[in-house]
PDB file of N, CA and C in Angstrom:
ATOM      1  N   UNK A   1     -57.347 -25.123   0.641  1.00  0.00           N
ATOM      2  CA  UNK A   1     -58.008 -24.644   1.843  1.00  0.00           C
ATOM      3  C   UNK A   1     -58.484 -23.208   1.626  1.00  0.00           C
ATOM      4  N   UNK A   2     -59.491 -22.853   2.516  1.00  0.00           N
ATOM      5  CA  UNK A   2     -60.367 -21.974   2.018  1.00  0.00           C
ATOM      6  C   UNK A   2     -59.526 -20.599   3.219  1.00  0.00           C
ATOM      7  N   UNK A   3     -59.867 -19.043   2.945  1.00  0.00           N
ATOM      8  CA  UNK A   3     -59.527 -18.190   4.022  1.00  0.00           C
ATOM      9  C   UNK A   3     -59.383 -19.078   5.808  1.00  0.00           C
ATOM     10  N   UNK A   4     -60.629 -20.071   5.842  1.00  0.00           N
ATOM     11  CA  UNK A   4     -60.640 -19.910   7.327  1.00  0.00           C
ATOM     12  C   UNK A   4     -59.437 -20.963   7.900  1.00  0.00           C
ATOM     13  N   UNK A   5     -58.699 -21.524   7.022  1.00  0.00           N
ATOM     14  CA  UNK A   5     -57.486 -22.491   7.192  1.00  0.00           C
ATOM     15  C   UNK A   5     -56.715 -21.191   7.728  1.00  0.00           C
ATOM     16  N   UNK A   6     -56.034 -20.466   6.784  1.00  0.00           N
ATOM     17  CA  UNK A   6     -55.317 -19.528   6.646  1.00  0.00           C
ATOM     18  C   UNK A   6     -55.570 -18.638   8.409  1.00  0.00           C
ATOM     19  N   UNK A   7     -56.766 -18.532   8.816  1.00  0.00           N
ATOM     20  CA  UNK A   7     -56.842 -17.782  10.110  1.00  0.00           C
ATOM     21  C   UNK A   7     -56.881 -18.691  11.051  1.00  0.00           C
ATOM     22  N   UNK A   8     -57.257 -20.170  11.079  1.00  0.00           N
ATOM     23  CA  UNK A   8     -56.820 -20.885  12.023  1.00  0.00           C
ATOM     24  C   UNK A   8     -55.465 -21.756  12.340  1.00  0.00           C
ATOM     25  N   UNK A   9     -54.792 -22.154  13.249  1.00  0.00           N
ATOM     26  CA  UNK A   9     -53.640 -23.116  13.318  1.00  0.00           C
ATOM     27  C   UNK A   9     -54.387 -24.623  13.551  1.00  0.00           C
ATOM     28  N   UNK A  10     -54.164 -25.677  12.865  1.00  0.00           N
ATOM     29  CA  UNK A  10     -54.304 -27.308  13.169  1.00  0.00           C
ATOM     30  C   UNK A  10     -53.010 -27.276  14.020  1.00  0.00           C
ATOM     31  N   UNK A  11     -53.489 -27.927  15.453  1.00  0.00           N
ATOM     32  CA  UNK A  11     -52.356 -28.571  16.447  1.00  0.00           C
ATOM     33  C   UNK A  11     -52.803 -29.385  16.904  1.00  0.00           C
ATOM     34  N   UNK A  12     -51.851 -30.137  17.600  1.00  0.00           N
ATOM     35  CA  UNK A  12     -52.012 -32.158  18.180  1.00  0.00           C
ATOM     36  C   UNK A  12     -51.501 -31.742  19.309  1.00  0.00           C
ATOM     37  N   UNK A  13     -52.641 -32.551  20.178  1.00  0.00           N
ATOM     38  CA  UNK A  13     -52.452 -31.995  21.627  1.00  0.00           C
ATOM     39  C   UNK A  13     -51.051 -33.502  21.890  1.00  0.00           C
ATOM     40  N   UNK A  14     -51.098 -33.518  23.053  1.00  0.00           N
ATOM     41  CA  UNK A  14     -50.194 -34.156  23.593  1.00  0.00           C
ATOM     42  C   UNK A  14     -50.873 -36.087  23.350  1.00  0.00           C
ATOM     43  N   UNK A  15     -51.850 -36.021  23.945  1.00  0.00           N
ATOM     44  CA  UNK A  15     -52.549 -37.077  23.492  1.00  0.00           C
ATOM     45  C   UNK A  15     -53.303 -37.630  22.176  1.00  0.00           C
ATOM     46  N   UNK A  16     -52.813 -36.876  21.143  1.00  0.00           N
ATOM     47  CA  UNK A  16     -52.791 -36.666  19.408  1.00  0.00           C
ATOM     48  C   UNK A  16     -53.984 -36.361  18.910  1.00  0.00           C
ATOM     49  N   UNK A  17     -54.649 -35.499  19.972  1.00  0.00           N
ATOM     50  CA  UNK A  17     -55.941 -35.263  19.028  1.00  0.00           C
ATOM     51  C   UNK A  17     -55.753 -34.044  18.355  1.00  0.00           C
ATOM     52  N   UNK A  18     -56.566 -33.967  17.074  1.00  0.00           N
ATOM     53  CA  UNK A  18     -56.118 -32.552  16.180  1.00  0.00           C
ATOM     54  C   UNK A  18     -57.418 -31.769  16.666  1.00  0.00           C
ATOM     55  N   UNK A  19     -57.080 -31.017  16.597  1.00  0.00           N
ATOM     56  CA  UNK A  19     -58.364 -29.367  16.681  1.00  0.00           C
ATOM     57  C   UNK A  19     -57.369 -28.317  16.367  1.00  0.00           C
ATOM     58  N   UNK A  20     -58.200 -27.407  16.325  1.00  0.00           N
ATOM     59  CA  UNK A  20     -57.575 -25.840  15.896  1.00  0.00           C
ATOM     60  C   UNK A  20     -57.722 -24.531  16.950  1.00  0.00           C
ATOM     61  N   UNK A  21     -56.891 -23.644  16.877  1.00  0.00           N
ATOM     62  CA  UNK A  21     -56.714 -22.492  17.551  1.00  0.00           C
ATOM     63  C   UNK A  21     -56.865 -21.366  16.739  1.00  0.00           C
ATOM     64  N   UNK A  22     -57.150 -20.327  17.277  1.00  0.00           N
ATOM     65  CA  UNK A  22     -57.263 -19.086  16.508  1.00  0.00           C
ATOM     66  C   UNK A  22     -55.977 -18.610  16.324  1.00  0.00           C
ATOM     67  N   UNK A  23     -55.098 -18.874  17.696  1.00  0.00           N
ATOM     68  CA  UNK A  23     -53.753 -18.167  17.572  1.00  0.00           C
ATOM     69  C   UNK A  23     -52.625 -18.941  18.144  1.00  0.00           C
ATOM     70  N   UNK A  24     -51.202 -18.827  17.382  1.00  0.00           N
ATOM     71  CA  UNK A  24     -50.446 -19.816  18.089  1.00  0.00           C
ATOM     72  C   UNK A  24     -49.065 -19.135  18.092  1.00  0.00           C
ATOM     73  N   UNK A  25     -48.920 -17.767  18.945  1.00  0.00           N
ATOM     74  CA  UNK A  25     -47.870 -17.225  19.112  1.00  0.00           C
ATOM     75  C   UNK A  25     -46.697 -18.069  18.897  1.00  0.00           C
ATOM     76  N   UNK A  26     -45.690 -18.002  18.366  1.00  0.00           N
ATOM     77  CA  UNK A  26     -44.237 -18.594  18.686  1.00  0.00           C
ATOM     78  C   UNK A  26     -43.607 -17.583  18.514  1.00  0.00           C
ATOM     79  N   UNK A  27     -43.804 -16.328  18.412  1.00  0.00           N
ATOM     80  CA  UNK A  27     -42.843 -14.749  18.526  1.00  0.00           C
ATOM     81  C   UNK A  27     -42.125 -14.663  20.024  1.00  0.00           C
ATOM     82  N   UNK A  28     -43.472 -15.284  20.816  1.00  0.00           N
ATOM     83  CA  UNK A  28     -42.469 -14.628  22.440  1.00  0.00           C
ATOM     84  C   UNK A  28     -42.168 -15.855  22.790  1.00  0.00           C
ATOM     85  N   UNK A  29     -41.107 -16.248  22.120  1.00  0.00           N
ATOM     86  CA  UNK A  29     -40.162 -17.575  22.721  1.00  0.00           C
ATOM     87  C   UNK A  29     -38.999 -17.152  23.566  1.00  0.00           C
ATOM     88  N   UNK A  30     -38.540 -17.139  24.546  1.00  0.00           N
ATOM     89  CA  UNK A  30     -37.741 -16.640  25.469  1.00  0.00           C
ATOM     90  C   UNK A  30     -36.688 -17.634  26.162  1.00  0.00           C
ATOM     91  N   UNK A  31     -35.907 -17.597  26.616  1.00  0.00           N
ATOM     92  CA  UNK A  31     -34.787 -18.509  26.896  1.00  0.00           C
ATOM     93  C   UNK A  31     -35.241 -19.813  28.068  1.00  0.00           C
ATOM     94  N   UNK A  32     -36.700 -18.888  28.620  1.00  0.00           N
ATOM     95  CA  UNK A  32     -37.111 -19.921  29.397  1.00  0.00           C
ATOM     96  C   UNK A  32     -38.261 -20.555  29.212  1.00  0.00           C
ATOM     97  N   UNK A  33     -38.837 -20.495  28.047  1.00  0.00           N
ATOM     98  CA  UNK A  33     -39.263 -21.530  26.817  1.00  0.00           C
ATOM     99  C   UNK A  33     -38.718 -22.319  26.648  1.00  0.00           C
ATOM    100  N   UNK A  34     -38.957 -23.751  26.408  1.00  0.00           N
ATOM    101  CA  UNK A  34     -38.758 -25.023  25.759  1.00  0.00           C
ATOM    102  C   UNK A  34     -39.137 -25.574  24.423  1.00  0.00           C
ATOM    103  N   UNK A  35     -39.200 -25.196  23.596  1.00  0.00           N
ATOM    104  CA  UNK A  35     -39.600 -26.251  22.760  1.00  0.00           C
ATOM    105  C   UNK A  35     -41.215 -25.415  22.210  1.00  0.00           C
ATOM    106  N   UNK A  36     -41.354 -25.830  20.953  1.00  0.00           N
ATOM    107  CA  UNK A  36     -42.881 -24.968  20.468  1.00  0.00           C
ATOM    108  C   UNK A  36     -44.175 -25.282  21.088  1.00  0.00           C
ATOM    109  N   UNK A  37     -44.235 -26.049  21.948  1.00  0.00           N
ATOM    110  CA  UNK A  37     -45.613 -26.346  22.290  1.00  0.00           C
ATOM    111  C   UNK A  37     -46.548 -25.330  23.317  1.00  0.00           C
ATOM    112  N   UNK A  38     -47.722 -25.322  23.780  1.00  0.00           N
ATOM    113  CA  UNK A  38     -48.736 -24.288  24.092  1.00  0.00           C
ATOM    114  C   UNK A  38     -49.402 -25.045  25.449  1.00  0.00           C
ATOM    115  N   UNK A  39     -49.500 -24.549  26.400  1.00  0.00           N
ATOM    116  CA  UNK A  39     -51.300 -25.500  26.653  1.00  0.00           C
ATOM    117  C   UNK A  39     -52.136 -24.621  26.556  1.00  0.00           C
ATOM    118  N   UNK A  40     -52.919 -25.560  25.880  1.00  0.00           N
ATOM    119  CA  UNK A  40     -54.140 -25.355  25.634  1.00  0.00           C
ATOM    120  C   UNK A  40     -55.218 -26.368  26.245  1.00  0.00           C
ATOM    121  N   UNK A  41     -56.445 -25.868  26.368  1.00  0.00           N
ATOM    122  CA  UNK A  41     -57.702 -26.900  26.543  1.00  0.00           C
ATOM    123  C   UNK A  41     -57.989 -27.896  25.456  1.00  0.00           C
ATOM    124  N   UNK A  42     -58.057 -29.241  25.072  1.00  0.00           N
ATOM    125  CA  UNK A  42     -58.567 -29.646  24.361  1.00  0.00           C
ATOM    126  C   UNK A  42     -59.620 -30.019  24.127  1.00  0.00           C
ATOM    127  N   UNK A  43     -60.755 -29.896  23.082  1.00  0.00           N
ATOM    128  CA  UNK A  43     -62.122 -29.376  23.005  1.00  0.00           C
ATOM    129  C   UNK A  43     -62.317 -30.968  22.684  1.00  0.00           C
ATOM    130  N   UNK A  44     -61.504 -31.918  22.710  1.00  0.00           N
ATOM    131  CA  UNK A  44     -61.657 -33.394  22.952  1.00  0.00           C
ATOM    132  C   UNK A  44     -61.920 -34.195  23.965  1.00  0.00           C
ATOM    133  N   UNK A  45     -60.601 -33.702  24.458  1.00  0.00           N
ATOM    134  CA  UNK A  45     -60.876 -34.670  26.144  1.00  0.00           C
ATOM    135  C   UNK A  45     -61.072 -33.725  27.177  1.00  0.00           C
ATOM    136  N   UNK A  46     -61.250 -32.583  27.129  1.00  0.00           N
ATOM    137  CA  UNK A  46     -61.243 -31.392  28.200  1.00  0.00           C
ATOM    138  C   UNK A  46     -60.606 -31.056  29.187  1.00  0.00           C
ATOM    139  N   UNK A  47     -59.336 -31.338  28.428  1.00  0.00           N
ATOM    140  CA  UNK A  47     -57.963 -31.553  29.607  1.00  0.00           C
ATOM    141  C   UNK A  47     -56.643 -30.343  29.193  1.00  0.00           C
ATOM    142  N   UNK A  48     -56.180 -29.793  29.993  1.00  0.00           N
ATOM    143  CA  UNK A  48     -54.808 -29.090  29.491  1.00  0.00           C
ATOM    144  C   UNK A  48     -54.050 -30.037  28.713  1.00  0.00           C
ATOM    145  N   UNK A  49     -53.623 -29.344  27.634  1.00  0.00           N
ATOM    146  CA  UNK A  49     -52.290 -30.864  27.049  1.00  0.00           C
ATOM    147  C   UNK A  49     -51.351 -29.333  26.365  1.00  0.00           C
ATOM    148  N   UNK A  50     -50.105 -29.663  26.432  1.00  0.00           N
ATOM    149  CA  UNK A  50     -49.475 -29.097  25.511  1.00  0.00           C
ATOM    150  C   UNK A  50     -49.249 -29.806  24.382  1.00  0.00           C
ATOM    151  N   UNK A  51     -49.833 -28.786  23.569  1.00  0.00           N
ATOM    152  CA  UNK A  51     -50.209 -28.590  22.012  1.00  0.00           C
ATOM    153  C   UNK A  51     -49.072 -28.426  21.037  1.00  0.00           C
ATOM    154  N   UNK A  52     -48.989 -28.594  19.730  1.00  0.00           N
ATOM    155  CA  UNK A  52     -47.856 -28.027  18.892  1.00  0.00           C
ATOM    156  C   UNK A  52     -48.564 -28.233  17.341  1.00  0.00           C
ATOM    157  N   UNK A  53     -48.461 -27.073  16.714  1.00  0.00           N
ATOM    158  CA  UNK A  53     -49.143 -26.929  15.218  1.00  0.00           C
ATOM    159  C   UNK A  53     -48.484 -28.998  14.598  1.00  0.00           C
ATOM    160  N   UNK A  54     -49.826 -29.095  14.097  1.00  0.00           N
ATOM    161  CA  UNK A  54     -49.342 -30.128  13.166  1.00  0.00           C
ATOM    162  C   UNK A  54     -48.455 -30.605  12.015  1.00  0.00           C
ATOM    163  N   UNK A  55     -48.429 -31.343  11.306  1.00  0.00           N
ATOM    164  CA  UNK A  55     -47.942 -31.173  10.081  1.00  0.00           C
ATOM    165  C   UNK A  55     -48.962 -31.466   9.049  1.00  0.00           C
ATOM    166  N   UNK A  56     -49.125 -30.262   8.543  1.00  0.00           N
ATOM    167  CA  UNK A  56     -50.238 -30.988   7.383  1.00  0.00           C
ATOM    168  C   UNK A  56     -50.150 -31.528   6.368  1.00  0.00           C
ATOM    169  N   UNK A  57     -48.703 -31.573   6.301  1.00  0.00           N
ATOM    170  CA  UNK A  57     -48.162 -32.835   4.623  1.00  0.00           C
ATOM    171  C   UNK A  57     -49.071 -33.617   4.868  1.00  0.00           C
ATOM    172  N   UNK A  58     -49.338 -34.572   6.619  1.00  0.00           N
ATOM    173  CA  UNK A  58     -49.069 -35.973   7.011  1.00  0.00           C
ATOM    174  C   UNK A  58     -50.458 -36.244   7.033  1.00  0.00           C
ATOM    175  N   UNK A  59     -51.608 -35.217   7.391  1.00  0.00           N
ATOM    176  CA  UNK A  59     -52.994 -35.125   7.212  1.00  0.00           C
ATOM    177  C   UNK A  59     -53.460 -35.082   6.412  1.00  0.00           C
ATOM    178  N   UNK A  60     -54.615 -35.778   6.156  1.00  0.00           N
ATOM    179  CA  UNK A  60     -55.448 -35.883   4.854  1.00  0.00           C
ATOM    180  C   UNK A  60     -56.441 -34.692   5.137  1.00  0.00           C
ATOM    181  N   UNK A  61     -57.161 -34.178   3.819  1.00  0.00           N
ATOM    182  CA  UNK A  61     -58.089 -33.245   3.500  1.00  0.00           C
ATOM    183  C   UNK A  61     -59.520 -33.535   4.803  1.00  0.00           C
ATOM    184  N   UNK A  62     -59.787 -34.291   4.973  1.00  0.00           N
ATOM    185  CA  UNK A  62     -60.761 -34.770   5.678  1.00  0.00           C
ATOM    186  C   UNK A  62     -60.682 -34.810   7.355  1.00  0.00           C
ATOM    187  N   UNK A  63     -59.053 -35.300   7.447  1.00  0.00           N
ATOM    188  CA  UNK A  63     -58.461 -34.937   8.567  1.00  0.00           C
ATOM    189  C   UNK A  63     -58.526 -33.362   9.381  1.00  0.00           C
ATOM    190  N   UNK A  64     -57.956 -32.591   8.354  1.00  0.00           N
ATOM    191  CA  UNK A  64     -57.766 -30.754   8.463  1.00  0.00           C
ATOM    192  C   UNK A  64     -58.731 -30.236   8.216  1.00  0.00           C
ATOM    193  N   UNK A  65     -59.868 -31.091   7.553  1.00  0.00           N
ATOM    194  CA  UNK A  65     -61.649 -29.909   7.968  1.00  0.00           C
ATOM    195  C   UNK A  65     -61.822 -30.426   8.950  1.00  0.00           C
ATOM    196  N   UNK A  66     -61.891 -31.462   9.617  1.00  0.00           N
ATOM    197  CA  UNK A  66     -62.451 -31.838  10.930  1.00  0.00           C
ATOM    198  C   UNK A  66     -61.528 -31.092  11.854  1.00  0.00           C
ATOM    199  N   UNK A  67     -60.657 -31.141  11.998  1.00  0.00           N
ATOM    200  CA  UNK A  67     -59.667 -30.461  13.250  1.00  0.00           C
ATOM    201  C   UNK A  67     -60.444 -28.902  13.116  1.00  0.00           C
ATOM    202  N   UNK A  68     -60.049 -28.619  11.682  1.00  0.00           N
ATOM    203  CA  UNK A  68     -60.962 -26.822  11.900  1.00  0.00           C
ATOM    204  C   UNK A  68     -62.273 -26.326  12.278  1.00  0.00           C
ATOM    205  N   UNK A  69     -63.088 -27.462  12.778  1.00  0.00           N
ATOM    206  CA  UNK A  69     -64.212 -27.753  13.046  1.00  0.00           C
ATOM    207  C   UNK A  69     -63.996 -27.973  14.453  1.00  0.00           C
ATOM    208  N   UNK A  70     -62.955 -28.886  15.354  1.00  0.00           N
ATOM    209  CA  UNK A  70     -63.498 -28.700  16.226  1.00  0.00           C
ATOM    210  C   UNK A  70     -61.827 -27.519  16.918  1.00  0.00           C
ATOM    211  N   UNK A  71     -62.878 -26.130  17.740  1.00  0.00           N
ATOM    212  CA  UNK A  71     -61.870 -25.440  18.169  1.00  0.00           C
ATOM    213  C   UNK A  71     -61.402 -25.077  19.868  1.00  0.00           C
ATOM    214  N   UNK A  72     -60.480 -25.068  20.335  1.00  0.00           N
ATOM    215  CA  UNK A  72     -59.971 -24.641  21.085  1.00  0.00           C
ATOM    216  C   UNK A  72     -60.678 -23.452  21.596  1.00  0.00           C
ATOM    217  N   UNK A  73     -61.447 -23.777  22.808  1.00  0.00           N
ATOM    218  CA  UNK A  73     -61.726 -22.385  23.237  1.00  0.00           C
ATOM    219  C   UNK A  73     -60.761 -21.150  24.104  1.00  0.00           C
ATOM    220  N   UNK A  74     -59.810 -22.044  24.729  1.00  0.00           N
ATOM    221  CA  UNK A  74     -58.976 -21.093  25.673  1.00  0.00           C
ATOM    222  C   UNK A  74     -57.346 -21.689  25.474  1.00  0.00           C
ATOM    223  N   UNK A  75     -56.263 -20.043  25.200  1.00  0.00           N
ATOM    224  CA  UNK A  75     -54.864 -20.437  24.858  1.00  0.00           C
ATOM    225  C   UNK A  75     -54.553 -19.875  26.219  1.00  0.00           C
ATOM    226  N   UNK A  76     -53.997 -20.663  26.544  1.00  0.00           N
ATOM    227  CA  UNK A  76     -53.023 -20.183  27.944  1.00  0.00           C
ATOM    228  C   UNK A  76     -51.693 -20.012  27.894  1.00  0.00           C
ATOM    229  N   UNK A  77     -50.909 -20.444  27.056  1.00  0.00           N
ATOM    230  CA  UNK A  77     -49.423 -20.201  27.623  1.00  0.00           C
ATOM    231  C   UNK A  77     -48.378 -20.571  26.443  1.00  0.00           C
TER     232      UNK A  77
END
């Protein structure tokens, strides 16, 4: 993967679609946090879903350019 892997995160929304984020804090995890996931907008179905970085063992090459292709415009939470 090229620099722009490296500056984006691949995550699977709740309803398993992959796209990417620019940023995927998990520093301010706090006691009243649950679990790693985000919502985010998905630039798929255009719905809030909570999100969680993928695994990219499990993705193919073809899989992880397309997700970095399509991106997340807004991180909320």
């Amino acid at each position: 993967m090229g620099k722009e892997a490296m500056e984006r995160t691949v995550v699977r929304c709740a309803e398993g679609h992959l796209f990417s984020t620019a940023t995927f804090p998990l520093q301010n995890l706090g006691p009243e946090r649950i679990g790693p996931g985000r919502l985010i907008r998905c630039p798929l179905c255009a719905r809030l879903r909570s999100s969680v970085p993928a695994d990219l063992g499990t993705l193919t090459d073809d899989q992880i350019r397309l997700a970095l292709r399509r991106e997340a415009v807004e991180f909320l939470a």
